[in-house]
C-alpha atoms as a PDB file:
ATOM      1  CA  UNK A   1     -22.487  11.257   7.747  1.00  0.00           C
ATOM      2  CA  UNK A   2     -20.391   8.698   5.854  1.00  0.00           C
ATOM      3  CA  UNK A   3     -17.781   8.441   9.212  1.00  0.00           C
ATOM      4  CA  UNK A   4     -20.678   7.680  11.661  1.00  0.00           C
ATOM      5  CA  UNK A   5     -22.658   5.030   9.245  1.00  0.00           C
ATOM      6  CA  UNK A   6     -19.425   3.321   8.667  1.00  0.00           C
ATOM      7  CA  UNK A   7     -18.034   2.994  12.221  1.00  0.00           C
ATOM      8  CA  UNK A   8     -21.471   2.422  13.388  1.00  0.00           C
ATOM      9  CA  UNK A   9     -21.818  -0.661  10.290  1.00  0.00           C
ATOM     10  CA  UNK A  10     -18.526  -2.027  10.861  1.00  0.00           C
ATOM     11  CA  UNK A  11     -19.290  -2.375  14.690  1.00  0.00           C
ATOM     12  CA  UNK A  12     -22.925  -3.935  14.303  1.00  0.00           C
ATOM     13  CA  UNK A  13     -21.117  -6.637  11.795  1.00  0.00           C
ATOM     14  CA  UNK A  14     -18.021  -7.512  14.034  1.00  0.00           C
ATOM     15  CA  UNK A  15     -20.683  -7.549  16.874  1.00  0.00           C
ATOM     16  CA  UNK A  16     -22.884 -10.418  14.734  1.00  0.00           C
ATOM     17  CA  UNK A  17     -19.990 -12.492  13.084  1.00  0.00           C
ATOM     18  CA  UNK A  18     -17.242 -11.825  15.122  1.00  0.00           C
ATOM     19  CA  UNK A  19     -14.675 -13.481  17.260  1.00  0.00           C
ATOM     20  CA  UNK A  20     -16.881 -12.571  20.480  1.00  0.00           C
ATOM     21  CA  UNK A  21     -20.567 -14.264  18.988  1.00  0.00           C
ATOM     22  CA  UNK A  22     -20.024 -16.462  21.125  1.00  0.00           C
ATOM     23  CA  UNK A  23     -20.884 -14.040  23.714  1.00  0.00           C
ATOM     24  CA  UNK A  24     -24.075 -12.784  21.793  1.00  0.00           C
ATOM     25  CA  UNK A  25     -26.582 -14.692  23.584  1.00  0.00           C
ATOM     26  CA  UNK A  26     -30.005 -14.208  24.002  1.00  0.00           C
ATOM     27  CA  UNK A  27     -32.640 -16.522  25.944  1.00  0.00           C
ATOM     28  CA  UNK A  28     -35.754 -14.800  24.986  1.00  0.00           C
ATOM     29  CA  UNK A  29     -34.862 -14.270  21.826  1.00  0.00           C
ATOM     30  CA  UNK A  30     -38.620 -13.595  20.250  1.00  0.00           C
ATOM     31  CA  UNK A  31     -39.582 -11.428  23.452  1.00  0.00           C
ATOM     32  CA  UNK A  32     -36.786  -9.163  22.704  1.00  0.00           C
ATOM     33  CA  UNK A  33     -37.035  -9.350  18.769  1.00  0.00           C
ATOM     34  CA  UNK A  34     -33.779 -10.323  18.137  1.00  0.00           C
ATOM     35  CA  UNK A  35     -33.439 -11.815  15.056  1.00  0.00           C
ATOM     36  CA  UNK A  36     -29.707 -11.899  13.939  1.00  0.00           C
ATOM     37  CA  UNK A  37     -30.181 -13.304  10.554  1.00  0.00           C
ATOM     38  CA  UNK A  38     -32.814 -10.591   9.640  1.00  0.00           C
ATOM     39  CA  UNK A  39     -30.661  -7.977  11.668  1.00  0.00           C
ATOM     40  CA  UNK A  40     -27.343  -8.774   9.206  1.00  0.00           C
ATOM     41  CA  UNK A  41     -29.074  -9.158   5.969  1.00  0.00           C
ATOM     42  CA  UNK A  42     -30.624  -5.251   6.748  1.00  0.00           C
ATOM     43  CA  UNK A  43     -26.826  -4.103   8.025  1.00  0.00           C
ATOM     44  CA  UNK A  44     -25.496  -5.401   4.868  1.00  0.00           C
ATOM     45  CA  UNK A  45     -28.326  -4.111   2.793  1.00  0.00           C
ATOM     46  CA  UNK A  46     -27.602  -0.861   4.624  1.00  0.00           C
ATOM     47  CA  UNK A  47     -23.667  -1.225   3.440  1.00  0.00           C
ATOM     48  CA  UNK A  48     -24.056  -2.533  -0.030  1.00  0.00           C
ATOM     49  CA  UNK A  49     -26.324   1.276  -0.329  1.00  0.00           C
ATOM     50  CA  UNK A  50     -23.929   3.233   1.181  1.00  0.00           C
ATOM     51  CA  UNK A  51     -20.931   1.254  -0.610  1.00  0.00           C
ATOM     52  CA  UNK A  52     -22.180   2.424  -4.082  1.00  0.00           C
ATOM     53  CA  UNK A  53     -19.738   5.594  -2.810  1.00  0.00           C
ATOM     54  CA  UNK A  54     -16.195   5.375  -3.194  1.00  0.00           C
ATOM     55  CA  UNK A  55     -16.229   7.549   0.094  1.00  0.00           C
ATOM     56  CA  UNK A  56     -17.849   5.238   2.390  1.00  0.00           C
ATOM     57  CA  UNK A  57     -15.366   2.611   1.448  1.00  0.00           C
ATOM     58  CA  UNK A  58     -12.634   5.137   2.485  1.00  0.00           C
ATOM     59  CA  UNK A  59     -14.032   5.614   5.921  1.00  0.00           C
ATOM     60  CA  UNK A  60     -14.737   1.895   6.423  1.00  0.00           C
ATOM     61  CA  UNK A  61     -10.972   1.303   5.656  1.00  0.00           C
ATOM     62  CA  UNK A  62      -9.990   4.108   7.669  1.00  0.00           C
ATOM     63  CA  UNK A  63     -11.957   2.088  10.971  1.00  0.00           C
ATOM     64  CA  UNK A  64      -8.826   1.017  13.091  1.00  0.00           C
ATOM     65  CA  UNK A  65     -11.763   0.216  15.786  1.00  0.00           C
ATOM     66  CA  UNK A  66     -13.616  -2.546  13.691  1.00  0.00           C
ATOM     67  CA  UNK A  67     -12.608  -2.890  10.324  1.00  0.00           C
ATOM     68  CA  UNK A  68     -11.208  -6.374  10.057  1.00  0.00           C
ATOM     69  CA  UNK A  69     -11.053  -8.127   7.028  1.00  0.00           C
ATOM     70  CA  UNK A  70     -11.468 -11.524   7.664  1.00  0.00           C
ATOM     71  CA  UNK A  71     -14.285 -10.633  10.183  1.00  0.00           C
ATOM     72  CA  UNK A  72     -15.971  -8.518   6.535  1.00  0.00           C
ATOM     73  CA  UNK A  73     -15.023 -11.922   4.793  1.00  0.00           C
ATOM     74  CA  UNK A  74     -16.666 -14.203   7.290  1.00  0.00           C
ATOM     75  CA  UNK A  75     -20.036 -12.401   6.672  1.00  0.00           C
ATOM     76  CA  UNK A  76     -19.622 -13.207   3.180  1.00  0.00           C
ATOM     77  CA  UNK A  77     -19.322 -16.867   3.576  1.00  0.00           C
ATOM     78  CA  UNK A  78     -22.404 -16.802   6.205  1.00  0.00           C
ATOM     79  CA  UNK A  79     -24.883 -14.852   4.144  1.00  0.00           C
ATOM     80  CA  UNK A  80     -23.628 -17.317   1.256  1.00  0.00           C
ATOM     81  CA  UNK A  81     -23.790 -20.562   3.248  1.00  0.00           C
ATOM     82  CA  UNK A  82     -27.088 -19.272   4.595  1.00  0.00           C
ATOM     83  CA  UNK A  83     -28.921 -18.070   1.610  1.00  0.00           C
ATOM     84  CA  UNK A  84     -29.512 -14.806   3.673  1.00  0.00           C
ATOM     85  CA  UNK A  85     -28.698 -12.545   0.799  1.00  0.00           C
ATOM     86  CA  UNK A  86     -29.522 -13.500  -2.904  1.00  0.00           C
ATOM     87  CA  UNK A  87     -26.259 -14.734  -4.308  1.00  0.00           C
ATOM     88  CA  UNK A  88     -25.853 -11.520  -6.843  1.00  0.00           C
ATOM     89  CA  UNK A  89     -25.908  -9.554  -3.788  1.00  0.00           C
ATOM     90  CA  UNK A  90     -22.860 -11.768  -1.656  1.00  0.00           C
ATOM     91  CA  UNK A  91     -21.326 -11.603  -4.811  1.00  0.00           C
ATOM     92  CA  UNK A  92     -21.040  -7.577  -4.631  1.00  0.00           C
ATOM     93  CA  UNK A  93     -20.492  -7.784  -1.143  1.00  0.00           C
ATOM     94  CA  UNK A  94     -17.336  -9.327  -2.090  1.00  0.00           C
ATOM     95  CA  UNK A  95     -16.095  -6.800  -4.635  1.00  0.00           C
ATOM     96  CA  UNK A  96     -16.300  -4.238  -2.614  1.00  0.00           C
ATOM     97  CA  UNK A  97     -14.560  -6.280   0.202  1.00  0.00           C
ATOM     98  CA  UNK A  98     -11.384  -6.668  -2.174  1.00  0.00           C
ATOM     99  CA  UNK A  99     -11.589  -2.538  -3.223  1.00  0.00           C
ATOM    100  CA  UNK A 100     -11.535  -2.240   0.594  1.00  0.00           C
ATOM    101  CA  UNK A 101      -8.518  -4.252   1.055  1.00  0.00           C
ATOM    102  CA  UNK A 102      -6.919  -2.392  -1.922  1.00  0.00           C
ATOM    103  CA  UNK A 103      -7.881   1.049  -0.160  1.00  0.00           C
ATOM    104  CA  UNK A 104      -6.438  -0.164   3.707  1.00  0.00           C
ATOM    105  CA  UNK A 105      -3.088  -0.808   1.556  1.00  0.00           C
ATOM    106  CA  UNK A 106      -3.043   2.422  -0.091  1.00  0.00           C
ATOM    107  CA  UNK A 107      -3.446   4.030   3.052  1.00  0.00           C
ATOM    108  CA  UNK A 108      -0.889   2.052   5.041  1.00  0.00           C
ATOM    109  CA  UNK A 109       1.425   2.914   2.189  1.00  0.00           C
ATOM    110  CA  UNK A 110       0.429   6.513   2.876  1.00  0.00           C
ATOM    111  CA  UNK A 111       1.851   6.228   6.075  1.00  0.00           C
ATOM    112  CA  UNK A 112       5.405   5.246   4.887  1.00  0.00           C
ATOM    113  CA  UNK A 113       5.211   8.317   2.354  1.00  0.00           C
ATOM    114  CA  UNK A 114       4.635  11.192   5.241  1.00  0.00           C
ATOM    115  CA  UNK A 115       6.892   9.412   7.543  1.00  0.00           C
ATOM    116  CA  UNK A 116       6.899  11.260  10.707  1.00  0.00           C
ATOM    117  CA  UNK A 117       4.057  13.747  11.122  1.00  0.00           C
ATOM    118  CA  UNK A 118       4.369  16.944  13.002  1.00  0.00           C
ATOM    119  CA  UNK A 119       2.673  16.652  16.929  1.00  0.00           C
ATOM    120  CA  UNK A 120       0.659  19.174  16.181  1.00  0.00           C
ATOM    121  CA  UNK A 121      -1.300  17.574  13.569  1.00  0.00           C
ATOM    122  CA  UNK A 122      -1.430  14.398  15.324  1.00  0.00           C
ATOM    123  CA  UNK A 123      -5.172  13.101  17.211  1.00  0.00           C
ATOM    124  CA  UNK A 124      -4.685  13.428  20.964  1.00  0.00           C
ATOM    125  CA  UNK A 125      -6.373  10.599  21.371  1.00  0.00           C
ATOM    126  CA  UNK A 126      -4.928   7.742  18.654  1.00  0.00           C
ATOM    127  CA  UNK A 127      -1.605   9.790  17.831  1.00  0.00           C
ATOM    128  CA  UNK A 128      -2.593   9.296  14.616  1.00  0.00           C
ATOM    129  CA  UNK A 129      -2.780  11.786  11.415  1.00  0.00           C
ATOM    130  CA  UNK A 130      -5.940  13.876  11.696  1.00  0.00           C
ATOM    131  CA  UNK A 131      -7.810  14.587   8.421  1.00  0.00           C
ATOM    132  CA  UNK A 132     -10.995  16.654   9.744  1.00  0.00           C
ATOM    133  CA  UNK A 133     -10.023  17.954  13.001  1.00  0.00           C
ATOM    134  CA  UNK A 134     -12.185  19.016  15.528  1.00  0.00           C
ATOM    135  CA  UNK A 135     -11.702  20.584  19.086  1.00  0.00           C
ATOM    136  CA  UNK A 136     -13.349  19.108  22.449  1.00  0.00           C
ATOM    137  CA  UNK A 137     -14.993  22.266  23.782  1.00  0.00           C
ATOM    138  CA  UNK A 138     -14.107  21.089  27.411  1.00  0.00           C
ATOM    139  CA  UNK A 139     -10.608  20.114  27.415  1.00  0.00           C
ATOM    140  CA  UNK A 140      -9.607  22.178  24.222  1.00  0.00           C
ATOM    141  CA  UNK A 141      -7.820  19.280  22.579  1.00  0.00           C
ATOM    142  CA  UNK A 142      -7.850  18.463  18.971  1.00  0.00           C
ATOM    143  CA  UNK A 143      -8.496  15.189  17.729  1.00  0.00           C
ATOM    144  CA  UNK A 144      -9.866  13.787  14.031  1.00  0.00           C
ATOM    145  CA  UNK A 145     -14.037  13.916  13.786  1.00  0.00           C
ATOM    146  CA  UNK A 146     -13.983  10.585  12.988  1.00  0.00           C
ATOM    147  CA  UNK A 147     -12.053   9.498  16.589  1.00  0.00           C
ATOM    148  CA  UNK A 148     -14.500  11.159  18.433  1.00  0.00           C
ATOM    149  CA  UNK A 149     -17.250  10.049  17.017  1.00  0.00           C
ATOM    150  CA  UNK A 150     -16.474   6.484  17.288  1.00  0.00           C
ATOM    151  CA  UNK A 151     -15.890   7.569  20.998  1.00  0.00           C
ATOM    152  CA  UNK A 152     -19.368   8.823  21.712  1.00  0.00           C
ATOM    153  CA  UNK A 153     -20.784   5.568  20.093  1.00  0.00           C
ATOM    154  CA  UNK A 154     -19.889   4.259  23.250  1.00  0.00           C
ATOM    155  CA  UNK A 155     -20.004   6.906  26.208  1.00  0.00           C
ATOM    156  CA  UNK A 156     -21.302  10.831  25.393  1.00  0.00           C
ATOM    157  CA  UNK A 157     -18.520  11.826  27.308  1.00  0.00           C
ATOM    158  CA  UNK A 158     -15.370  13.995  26.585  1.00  0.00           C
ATOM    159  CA  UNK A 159     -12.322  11.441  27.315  1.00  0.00           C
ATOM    160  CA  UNK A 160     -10.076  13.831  28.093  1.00  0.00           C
ATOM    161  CA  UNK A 161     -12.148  15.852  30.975  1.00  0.00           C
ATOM    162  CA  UNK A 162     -14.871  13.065  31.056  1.00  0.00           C
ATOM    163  CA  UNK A 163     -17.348  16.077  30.933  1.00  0.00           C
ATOM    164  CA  UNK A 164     -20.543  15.593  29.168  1.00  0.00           C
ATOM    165  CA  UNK A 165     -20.065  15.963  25.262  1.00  0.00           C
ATOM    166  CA  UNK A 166     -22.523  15.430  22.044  1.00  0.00           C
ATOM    167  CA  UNK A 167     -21.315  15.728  18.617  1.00  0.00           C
ATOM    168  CA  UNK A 168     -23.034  18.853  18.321  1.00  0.00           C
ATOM    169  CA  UNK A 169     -20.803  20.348  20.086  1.00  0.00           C
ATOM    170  CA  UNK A 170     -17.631  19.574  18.406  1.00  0.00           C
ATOM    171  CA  UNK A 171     -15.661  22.747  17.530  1.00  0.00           C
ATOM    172  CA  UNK A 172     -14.715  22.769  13.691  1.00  0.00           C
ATOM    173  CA  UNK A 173     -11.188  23.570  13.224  1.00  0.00           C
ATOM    174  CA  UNK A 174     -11.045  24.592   9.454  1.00  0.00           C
ATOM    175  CA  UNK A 175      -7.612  26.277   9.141  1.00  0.00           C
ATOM    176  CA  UNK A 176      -5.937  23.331  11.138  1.00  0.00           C
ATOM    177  CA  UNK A 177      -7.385  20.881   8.766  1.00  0.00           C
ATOM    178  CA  UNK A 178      -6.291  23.340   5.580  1.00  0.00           C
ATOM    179  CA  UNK A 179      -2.610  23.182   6.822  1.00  0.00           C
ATOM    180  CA  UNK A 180      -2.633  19.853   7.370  1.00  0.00           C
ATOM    181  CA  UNK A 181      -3.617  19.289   4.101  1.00  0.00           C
ATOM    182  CA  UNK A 182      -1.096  21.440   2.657  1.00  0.00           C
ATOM    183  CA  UNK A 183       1.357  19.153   4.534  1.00  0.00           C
ATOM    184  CA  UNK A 184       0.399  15.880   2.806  1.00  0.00           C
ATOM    185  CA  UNK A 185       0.347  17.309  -0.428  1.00  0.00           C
ATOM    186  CA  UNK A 186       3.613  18.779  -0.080  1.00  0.00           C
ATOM    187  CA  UNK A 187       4.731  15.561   1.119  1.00  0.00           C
ATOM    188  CA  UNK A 188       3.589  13.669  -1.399  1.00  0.00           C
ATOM    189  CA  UNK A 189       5.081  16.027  -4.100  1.00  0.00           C
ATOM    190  CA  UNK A 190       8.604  15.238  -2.069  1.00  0.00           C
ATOM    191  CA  UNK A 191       8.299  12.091  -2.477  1.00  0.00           C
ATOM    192  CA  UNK A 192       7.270  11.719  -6.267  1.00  0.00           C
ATOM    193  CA  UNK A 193      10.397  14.064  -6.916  1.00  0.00           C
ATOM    194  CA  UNK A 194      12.476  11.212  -4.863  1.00  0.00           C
ATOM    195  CA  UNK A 195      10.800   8.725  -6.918  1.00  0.00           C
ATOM    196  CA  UNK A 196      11.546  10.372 -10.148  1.00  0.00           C
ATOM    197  CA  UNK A 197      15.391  10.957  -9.572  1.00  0.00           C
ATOM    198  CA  UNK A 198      15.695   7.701  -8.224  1.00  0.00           C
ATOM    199  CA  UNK A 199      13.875   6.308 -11.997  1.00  0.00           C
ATOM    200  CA  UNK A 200      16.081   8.665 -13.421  1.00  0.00           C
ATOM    201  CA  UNK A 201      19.716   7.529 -11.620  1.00  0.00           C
ATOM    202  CA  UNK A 202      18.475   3.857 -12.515  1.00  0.00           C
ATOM    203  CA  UNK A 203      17.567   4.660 -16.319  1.00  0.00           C
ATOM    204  CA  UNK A 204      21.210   6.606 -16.013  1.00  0.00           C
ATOM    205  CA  UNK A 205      22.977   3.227 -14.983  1.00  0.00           C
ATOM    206  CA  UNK A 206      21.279   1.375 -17.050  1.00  0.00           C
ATOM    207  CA  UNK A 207      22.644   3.264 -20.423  1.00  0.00           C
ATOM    208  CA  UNK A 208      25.918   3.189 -18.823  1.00  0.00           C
ATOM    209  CA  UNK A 209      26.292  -0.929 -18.084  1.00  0.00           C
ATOM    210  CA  UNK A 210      24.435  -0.703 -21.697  1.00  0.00           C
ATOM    211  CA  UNK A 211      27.008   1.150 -23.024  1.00  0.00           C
ATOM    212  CA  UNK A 212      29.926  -0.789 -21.803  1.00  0.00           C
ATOM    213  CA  UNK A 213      28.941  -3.966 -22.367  1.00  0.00           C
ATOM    214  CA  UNK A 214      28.703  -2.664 -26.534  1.00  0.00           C
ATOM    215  CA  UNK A 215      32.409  -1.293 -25.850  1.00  0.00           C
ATOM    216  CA  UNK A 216      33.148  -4.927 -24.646  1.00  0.00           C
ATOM    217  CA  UNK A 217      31.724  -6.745 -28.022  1.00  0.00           C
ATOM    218  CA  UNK A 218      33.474  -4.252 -29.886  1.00  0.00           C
ATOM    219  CA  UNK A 219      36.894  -5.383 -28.419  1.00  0.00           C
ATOM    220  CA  UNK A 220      36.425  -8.627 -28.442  1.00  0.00           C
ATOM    221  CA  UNK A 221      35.185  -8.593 -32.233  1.00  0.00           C
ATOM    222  CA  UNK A 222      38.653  -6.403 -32.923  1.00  0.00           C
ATOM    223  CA  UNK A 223      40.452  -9.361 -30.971  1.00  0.00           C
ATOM    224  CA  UNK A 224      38.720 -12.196 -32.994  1.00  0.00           C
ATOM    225  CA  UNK A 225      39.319 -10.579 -36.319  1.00  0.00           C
ATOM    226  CA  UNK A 226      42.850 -10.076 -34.911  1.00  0.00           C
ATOM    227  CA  UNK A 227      43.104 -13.678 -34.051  1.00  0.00           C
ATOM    228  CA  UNK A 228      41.662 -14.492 -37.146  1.00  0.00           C
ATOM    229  CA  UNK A 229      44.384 -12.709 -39.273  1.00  0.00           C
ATOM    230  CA  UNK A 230      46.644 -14.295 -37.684  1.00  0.00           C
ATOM    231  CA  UNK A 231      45.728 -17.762 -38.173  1.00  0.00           C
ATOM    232  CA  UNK A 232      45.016 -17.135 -41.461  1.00  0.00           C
ATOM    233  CA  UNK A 233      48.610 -15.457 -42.492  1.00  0.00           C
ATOM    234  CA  UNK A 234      49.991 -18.446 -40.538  1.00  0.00           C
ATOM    235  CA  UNK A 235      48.010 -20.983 -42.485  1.00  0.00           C
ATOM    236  CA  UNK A 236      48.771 -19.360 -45.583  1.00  0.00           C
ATOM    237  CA  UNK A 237      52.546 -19.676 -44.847  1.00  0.00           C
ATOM    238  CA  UNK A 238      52.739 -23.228 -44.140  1.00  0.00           C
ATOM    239  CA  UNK A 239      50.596 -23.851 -47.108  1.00  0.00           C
ATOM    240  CA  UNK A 240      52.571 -22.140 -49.891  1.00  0.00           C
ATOM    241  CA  UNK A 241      55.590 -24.254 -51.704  1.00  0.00           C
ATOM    242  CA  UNK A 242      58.641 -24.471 -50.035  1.00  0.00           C
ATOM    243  CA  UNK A 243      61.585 -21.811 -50.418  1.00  0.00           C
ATOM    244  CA  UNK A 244      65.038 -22.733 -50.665  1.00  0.00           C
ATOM    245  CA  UNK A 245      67.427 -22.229 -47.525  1.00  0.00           C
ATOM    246  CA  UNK A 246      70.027 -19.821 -48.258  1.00  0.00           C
ATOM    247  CA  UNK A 247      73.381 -21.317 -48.106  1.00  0.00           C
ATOM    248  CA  UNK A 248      75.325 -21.441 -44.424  1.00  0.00           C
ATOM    249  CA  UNK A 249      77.563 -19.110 -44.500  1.00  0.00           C
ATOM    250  CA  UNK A 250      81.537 -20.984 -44.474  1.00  0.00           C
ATOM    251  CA  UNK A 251      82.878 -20.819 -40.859  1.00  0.00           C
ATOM    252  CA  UNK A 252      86.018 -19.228 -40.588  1.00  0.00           C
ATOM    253  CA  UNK A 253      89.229 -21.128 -40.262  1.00  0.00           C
ATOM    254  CA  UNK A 254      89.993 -21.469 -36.628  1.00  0.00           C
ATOM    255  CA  UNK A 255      94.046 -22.039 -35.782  1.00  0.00           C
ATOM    256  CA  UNK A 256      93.025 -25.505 -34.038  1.00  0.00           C
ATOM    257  CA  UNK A 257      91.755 -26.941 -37.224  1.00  0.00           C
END
C-alpha cells in the first residue's frame, strides 16, 4: 500500500509545484472543480498521515520517478507563504523533508556498499536492485513491485509485451526476493569486516608512529643529558685553579750545536 500512496503523492505534488506548473492550466477552473490550493493542502494532509511511518518515508525516497527534493521543499515555502497549512503543520512537513534527505543518502550509500549486483536480481525495466520482485504474467520478466506499479499509474499495460496488465495480476516471486535478501545482507557483513580491518590496520599504525616517536624523545633526552655532561665536565675544568706545567723535557745535544 505504502509503494502506491507514495509514488502516487509524490507525482500529484511535482504535478502542482513543479517545474512544468506552468503547464497546469485550467480555463474553467470552477466548472471543473479544480482548486489547486485546496487540492495540495489535502495531498499534504494525506502525506503528513502516512509520514507518521518510517516506511512511507522509505518508499518516497526510494521514488527515482518523482521524488525531488527541492520540488518537496518548494511546497514547503508555498503552503508557508500561502498560509495553506497552519504553520505547526509546514513546520513538520519540513522535518520529515530533512529525514527524507537523510534516508535518499543512506540509500545511495547503499549502492556503493553492494557494488555490482548480480543480473539476475536486477529490474528488467530500471536495471536497478529489486527488493519485492514480482513477475509480468505475459512476458515472464521480473521486475521490483514498486517499478511496475509506478508503470500502471500511467498505462495498464505490460511494457514489455504491451499486453493488458492490472496489479492484480502480478506474480509474487517470494524465493527470488528471499535470495536477494540474503545477498545484501551478506554484502553488507563483507563490507563491515572490510571496515573493521581497515579500523584495525589504522589503530595498528597509529601505535606504531606512537611508538617511535617515544623511541625518538628517548634518544634525544640520552643525547641532551650527554651534551649536558659534557659541558658541564668542560666547565668544571676551566673553572678549577690552575695546575703547574710539567717541565720540558731538555732536548738532546745535536752535533751542530
Amino acid at each position: 500500500m505504502f509503494v502506491y500512496s507514495a509514488h502516487l503523492l509524490d507525482n500529484y505534488l511535482v504535478q502542482l509545484v513543479g517545474p512544468k506548473i506552468s503547464q497546469l492550466k485550467v480555463r474553467d477552473r470552477e466548472r471543473y472543480h479544480f482548486r489547486p490550493r485546496e487540492l495540495l493542502q489535502e495531498i499534504v494532509g494525506i502525506w503528513l498521515h502516512l509520514a507518521a511511518d518510517s516506511t512511507f518515508l522509505e518508499k518516497v525516497a526510494a521514488d527515482e520517478r518523482s521524488y525531488k527534493p527541492g520540488v518537496f521543499a518548494k511546497a514547503a515555502r508555498i503552503l508557508r507563504r500561502r498560509a495553506i497549512l497552519p504553520e505547526r503543520q509546514v513546520q513538520q512537513f519540513e522535518v520529515h523533508l530533512r529525514t527524507l534527505i537523510s534516508v535518499h543518502e543512506s540509500m545511495q550509500a547503499l549502492e556503493d556498499i553492494l557494488g555490482d549486483v548480480p543480473d539476475e536480481y536486477l529490474d528488467a525495466l530500471m536495471g536497478t536492485l529489486m527488493s519485492d520482485p514480482v513477475q509480468l504474467p505475459q512476458s515472464k520478466q521480473f521486475v521490483d513491485r514498486a517499478t511496475i506499479q509506478r508503470q500502471l499509474l500511467n498505462k495498464q499495460v505490460d511494457p514489455f509485451s504491451n499486453t493488458p496488465l492490472t496489479a492484480e495480476q502480478l506474480i509474487d516471486a517470494p524465493k527470488l526476493k528471499e535470495e536477494i535478501a540474503r545477498w545484501v545482507d551478506e554484502r553488507k557483513a563483507e563490507w563491515r569486516v572490510k571496515q573493521e580491518q581497515s579500523a584495525a590496520a589504522a589503530d595498528a599504525d597509529g601505535k606504531a608512529a606512537e611508538e617511535d616517536e617515544d623511541d625518538d624523545d628517548g634518544m634525544a633526552s640520552v643525547a641532551s643529558s650527554a651534551s649536558a655532561s659534557t659541558i658541564a665536565t668542560a666547565a668544571s675544568a676551566a673553572a678549577a685553579p690552575g695546575t703547574p706545567e710539567a717541565p720540558p723535557k731538555p732536548k738532546k745535544s745535536n752535533f751542530l750545536d
